[in-house]
C-alpha atoms as a PDB file:
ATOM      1  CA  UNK A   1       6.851-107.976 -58.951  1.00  0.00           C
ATOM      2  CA  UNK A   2       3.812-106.256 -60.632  1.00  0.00           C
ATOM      3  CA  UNK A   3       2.526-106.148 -57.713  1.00  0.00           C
ATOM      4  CA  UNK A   4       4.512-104.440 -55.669  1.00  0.00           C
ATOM      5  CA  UNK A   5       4.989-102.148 -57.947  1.00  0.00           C
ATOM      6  CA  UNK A   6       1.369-101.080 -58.119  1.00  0.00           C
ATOM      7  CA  UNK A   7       1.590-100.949 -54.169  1.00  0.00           C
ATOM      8  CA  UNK A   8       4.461 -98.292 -54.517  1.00  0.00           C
ATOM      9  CA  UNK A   9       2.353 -96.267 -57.123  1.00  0.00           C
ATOM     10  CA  UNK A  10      -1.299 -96.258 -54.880  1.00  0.00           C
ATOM     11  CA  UNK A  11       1.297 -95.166 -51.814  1.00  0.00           C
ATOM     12  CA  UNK A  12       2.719 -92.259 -54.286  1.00  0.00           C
ATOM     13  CA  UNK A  13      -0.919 -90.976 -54.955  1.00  0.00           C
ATOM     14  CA  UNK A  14      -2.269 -90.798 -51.378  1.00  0.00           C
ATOM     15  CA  UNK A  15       1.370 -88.937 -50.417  1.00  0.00           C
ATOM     16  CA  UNK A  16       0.242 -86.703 -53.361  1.00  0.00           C
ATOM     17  CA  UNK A  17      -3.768 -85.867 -52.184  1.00  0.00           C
ATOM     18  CA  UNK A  18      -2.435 -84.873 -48.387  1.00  0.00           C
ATOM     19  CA  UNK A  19      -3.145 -81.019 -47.653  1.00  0.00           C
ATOM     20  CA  UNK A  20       0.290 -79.593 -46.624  1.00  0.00           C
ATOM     21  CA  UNK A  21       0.478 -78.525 -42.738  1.00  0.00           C
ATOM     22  CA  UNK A  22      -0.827 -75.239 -42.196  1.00  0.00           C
ATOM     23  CA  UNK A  23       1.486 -72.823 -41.553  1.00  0.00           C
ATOM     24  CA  UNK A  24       2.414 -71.780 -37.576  1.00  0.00           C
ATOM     25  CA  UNK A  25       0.120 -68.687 -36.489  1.00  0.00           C
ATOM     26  CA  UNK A  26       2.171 -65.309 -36.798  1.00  0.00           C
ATOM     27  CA  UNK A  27       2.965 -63.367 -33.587  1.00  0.00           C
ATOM     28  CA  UNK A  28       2.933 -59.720 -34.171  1.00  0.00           C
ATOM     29  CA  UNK A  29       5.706 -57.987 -32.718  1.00  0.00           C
ATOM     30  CA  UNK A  30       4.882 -55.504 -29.556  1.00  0.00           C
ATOM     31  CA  UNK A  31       4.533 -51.968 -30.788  1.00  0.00           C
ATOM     32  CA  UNK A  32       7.934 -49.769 -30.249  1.00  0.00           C
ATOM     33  CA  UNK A  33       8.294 -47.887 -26.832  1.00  0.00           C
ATOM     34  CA  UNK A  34       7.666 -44.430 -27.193  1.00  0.00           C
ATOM     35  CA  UNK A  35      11.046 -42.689 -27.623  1.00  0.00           C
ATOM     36  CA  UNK A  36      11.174 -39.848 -24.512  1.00  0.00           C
ATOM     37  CA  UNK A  37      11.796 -36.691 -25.845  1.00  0.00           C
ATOM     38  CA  UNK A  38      14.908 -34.969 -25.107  1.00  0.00           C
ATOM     39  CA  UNK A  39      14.135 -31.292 -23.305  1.00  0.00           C
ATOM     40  CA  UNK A  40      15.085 -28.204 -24.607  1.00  0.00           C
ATOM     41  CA  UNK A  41      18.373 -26.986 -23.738  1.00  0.00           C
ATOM     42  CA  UNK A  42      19.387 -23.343 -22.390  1.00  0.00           C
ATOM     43  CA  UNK A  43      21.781 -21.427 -24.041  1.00  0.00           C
ATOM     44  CA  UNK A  44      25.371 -21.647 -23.688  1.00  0.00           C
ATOM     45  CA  UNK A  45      26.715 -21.344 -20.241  1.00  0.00           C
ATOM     46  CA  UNK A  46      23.074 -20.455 -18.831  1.00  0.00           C
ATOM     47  CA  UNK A  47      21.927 -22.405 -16.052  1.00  0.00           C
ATOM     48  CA  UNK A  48      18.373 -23.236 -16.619  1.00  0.00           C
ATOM     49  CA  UNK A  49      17.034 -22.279 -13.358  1.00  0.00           C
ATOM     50  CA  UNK A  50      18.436 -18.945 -13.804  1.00  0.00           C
ATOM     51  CA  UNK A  51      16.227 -16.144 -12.569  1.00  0.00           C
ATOM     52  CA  UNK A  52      15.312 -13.090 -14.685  1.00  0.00           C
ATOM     53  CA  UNK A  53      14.834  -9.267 -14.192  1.00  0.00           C
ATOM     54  CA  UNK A  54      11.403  -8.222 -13.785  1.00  0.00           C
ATOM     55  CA  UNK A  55       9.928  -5.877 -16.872  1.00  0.00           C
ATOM     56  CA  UNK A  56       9.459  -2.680 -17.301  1.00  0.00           C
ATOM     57  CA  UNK A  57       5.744  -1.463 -19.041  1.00  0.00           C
ATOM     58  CA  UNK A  58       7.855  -1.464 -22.354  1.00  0.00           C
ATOM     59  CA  UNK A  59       8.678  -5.188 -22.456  1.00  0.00           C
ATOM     60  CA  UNK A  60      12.615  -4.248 -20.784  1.00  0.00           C
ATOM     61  CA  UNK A  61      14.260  -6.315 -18.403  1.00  0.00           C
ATOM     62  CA  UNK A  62      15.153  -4.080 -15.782  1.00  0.00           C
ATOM     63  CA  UNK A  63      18.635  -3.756 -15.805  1.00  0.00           C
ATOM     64  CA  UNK A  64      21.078  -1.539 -13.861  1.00  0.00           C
ATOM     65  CA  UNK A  65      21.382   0.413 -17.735  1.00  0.00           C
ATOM     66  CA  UNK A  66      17.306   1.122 -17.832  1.00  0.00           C
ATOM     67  CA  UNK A  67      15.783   4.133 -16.796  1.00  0.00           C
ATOM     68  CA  UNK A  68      18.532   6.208 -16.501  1.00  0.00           C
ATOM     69  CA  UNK A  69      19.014  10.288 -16.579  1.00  0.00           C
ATOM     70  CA  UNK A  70      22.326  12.027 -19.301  1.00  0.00           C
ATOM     71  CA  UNK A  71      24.656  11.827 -16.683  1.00  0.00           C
ATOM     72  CA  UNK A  72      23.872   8.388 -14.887  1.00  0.00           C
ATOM     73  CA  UNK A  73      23.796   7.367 -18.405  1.00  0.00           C
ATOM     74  CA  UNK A  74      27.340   8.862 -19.277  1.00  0.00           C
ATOM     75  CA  UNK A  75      28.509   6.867 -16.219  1.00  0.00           C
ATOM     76  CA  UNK A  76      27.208   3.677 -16.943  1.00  0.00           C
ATOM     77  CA  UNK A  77      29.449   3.639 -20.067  1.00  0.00           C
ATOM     78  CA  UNK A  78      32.200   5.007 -17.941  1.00  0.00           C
ATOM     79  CA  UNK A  79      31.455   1.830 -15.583  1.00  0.00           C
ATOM     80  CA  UNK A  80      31.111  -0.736 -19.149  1.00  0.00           C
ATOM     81  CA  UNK A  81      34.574   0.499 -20.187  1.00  0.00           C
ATOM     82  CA  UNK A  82      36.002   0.613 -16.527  1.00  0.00           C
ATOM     83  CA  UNK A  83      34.681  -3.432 -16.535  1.00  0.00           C
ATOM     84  CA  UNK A  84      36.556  -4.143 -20.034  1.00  0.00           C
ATOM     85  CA  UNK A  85      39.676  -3.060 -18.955  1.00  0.00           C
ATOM     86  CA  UNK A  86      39.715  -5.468 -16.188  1.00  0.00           C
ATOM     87  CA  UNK A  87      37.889  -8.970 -17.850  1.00  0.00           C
ATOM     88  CA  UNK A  88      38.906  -8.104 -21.682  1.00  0.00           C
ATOM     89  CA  UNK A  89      42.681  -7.933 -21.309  1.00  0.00           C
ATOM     90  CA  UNK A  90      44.556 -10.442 -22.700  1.00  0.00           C
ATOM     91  CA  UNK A  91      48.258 -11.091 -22.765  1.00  0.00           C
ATOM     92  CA  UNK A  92      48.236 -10.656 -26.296  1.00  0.00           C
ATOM     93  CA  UNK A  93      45.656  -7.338 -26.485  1.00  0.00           C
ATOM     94  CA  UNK A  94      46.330  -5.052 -23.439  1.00  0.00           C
ATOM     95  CA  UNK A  95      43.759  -2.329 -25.538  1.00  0.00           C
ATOM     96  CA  UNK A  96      41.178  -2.325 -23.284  1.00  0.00           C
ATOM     97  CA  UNK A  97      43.426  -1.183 -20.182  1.00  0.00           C
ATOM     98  CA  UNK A  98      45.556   1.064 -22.018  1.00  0.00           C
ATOM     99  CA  UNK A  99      42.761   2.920 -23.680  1.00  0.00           C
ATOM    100  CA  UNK A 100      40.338   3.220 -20.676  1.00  0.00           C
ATOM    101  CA  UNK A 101      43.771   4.981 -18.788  1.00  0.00           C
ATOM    102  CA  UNK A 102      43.900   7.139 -21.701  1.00  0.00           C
ATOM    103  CA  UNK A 103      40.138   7.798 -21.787  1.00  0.00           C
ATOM    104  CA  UNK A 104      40.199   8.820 -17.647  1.00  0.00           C
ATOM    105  CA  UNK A 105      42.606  11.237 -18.453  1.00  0.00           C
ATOM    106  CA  UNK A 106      41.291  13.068 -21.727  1.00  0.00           C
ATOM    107  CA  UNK A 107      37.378  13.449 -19.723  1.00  0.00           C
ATOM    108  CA  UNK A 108      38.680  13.862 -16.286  1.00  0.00           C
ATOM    109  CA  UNK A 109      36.893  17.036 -15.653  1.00  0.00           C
ATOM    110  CA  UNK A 110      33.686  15.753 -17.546  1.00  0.00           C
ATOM    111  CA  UNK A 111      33.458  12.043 -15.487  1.00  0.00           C
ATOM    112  CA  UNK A 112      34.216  14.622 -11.916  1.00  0.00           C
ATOM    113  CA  UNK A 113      31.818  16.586 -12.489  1.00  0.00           C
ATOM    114  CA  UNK A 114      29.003  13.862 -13.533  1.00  0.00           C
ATOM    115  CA  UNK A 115      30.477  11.466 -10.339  1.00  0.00           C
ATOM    116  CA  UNK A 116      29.646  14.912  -7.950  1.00  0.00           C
ATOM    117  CA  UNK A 117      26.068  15.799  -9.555  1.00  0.00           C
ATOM    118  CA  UNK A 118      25.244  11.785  -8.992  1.00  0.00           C
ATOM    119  CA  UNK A 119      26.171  11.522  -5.651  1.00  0.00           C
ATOM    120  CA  UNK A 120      24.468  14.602  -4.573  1.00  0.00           C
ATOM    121  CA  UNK A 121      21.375  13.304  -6.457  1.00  0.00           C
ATOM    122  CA  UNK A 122      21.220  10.271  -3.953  1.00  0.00           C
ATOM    123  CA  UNK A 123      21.959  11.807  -1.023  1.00  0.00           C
ATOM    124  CA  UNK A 124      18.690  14.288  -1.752  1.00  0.00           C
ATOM    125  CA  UNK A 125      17.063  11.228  -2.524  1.00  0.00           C
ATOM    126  CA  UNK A 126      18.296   8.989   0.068  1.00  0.00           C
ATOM    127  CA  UNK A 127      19.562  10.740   2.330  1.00  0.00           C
ATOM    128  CA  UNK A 128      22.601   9.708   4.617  1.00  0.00           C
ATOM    129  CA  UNK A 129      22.326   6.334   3.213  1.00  0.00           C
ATOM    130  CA  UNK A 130      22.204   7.796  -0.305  1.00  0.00           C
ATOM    131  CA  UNK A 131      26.280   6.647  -0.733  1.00  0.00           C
ATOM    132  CA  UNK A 132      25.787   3.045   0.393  1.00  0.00           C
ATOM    133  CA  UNK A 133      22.857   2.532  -2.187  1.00  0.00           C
ATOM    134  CA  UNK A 134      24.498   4.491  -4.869  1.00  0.00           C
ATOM    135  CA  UNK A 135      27.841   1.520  -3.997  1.00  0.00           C
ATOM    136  CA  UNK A 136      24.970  -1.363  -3.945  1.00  0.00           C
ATOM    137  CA  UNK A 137      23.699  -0.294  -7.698  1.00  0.00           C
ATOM    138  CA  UNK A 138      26.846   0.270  -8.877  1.00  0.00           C
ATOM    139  CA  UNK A 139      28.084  -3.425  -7.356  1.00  0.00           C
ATOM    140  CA  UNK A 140      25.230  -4.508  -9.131  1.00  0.00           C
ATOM    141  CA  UNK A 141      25.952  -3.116 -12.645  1.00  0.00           C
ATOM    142  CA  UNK A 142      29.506  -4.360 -12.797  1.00  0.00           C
ATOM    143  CA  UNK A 143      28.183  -7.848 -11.904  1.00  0.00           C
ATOM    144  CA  UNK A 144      25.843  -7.228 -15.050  1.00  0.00           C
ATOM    145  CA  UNK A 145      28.214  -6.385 -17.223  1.00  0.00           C
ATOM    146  CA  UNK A 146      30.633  -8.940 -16.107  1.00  0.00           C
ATOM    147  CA  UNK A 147      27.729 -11.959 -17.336  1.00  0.00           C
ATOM    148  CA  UNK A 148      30.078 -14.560 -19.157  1.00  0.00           C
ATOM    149  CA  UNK A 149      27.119 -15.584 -21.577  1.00  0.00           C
ATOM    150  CA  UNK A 150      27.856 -11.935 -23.087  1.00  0.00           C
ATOM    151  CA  UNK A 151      31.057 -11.541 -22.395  1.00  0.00           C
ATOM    152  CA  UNK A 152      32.259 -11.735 -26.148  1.00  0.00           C
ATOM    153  CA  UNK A 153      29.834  -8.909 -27.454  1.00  0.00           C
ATOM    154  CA  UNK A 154      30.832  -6.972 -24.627  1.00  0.00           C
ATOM    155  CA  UNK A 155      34.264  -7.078 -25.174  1.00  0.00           C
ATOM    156  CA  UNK A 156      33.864  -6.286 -28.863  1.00  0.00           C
ATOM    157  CA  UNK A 157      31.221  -3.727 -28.142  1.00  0.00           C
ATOM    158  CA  UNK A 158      33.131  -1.685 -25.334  1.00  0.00           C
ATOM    159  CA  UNK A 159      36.246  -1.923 -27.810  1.00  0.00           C
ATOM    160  CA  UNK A 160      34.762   0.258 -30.506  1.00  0.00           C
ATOM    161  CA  UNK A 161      33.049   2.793 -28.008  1.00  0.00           C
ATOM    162  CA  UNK A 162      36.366   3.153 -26.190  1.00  0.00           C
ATOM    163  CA  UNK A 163      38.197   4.070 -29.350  1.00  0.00           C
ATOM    164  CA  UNK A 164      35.126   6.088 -30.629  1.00  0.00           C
ATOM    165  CA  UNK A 165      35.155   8.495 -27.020  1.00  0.00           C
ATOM    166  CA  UNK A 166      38.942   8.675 -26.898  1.00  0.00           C
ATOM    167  CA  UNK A 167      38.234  10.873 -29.994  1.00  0.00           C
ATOM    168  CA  UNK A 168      35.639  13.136 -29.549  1.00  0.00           C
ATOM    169  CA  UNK A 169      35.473  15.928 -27.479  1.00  0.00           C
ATOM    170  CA  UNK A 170      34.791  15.602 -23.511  1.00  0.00           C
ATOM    171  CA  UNK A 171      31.579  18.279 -24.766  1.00  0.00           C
ATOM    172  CA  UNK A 172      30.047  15.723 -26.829  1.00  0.00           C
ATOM    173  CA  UNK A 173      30.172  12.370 -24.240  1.00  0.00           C
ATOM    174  CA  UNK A 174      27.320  13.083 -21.951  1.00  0.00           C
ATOM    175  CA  UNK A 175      25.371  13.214 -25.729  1.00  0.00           C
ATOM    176  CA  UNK A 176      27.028  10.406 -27.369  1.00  0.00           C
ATOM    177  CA  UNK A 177      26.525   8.009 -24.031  1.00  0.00           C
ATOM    178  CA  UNK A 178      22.910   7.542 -24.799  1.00  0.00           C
ATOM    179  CA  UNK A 179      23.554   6.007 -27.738  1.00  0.00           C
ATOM    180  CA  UNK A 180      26.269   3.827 -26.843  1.00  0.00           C
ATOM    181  CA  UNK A 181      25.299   2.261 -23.678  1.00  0.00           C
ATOM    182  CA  UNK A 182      21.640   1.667 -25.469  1.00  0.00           C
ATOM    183  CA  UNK A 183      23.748  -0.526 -28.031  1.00  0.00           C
ATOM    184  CA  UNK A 184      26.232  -1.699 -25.249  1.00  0.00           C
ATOM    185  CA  UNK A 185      22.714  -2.875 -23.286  1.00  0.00           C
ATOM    186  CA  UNK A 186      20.880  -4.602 -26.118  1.00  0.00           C
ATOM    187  CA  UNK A 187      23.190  -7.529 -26.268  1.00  0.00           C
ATOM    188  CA  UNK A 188      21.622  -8.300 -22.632  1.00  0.00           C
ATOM    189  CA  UNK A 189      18.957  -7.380 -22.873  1.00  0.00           C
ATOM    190  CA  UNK A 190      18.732  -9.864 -26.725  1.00  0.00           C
ATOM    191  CA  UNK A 191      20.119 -12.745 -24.118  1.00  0.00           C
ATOM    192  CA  UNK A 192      17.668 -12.637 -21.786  1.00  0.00           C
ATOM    193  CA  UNK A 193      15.297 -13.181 -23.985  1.00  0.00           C
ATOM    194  CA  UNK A 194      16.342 -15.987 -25.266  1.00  0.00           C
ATOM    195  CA  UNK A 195      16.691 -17.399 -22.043  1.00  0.00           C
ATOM    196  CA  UNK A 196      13.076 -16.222 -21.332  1.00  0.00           C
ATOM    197  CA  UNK A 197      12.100 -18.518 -24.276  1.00  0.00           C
ATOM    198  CA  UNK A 198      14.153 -21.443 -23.428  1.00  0.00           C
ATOM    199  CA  UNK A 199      12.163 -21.733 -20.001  1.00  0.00           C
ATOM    200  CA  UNK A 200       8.758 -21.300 -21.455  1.00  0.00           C
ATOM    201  CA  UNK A 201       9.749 -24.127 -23.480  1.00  0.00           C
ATOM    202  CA  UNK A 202      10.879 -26.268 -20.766  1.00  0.00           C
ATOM    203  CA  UNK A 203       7.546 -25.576 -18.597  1.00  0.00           C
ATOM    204  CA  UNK A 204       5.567 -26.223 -21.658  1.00  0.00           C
ATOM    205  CA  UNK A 205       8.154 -29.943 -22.194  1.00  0.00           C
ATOM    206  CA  UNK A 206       7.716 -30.741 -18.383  1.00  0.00           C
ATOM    207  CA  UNK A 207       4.012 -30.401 -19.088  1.00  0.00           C
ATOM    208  CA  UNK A 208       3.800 -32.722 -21.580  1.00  0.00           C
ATOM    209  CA  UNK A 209       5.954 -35.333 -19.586  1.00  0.00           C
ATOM    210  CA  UNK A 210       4.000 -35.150 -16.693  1.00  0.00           C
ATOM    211  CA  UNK A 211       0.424 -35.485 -18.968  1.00  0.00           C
ATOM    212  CA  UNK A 212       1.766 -38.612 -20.589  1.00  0.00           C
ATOM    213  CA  UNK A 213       3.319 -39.889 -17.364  1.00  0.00           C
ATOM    214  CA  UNK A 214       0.060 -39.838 -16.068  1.00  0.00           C
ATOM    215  CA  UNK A 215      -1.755 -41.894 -18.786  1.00  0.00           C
ATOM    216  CA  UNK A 216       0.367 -44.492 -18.704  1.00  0.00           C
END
């Protein structure tokens, strides 16, 4: 029995003195994909491809509303009110119609007058076609202000003006016009520019997608 038990002990001590296994080699993980970055996006309810006005020396888009003369000028606003009364209406706020009838009639002889002197300014200047591109440029500015990106500054742009000219005099509008279709403008002329920014950041994106495409 002594014996056997010194057996059992020696087995104990080599079980003891055996180096443990080593451990299994590690396998580092494969480094994260790259996430793709998402592009820039245009602003609201601007198609991305959307083509801008050229510029004038000044850094203006040219717009219908640039480079004007008093009584174009006075027109122009005539044409931004004529615009609200037809796309600002609602069935709740019939203010834009009612007061652009109401403005018509208080500077009737004012607006005839201005519509005469700028028809007979194209026809000098364009002779018998002078009409037809006087019709194409005005087609053109009611498309402008019609934009839906700005159609909520419009609206609450052309408001104020249309309440501020059915109170002055028909004397003072050809004076006052400068100032309000400058202000009337800006809010296009403000959008563009952002849009001008969103697609130098989308050229400068694509760039950057196409570089690391490429060293892949």
């Amino acid at each position: 029995m002594r014996l056997k038990a010194m057996v059992f002990t020696l087995g104990l001590g080599v079980a003891a003195c055996a180096a443990p296994p080593a451990p299994p080699p590690s396998v580092k993980a494969p480094p994260p994909r790259p996430q793709a970055s998402r592009p820039p996006q245009p602003p609201v309810g601007v198609d991305p491809s959307y083509e801008l006005p050229a510029k004038d020396s000044d850094g203006r888009f040219l717009t219908p509303n640039v480079g004007l003369g008093p009584l174009e000028t006075m027109f122009n606003v005539r044409s931004a009110l004529n615009v609200a009364a037809l796309s600002c209406v609602t069935s709740t706020n019939t203010a834009p119609r009612d007061g652009y009838n109401r403005f018509l009639k208080l500077h009737k002889t004012v607006l005839a007058n201005a519509n005469k002197a700028i028809d007979a300014k194209y026809r000098r200047e364009h002779g018998s076609a002078g009409i037809r591109v006087r019709d194409s440029r005005m087609t053109k500015l009611y498309n402008h202000y019609a934009y839906p990106p700005v159609k909520g500054a419009f609206c609450a742009k052309t408001a104020r003006y249309l309440t501020a000219a059915n109170a002055m005099a028909s004397k003072d509008l050809e004076t006052w016009s400068l100032g309000a279709l400058a202000d009337i403008e800006q809010d296009f002329q403000d959008h563009f520019r952002r849009i001008e920014a969103f697609q130098i950041e989308l050229r400068d994106w694509q760039q950057k997608q196409q570089v690391a495409s490429a060293s892949q």
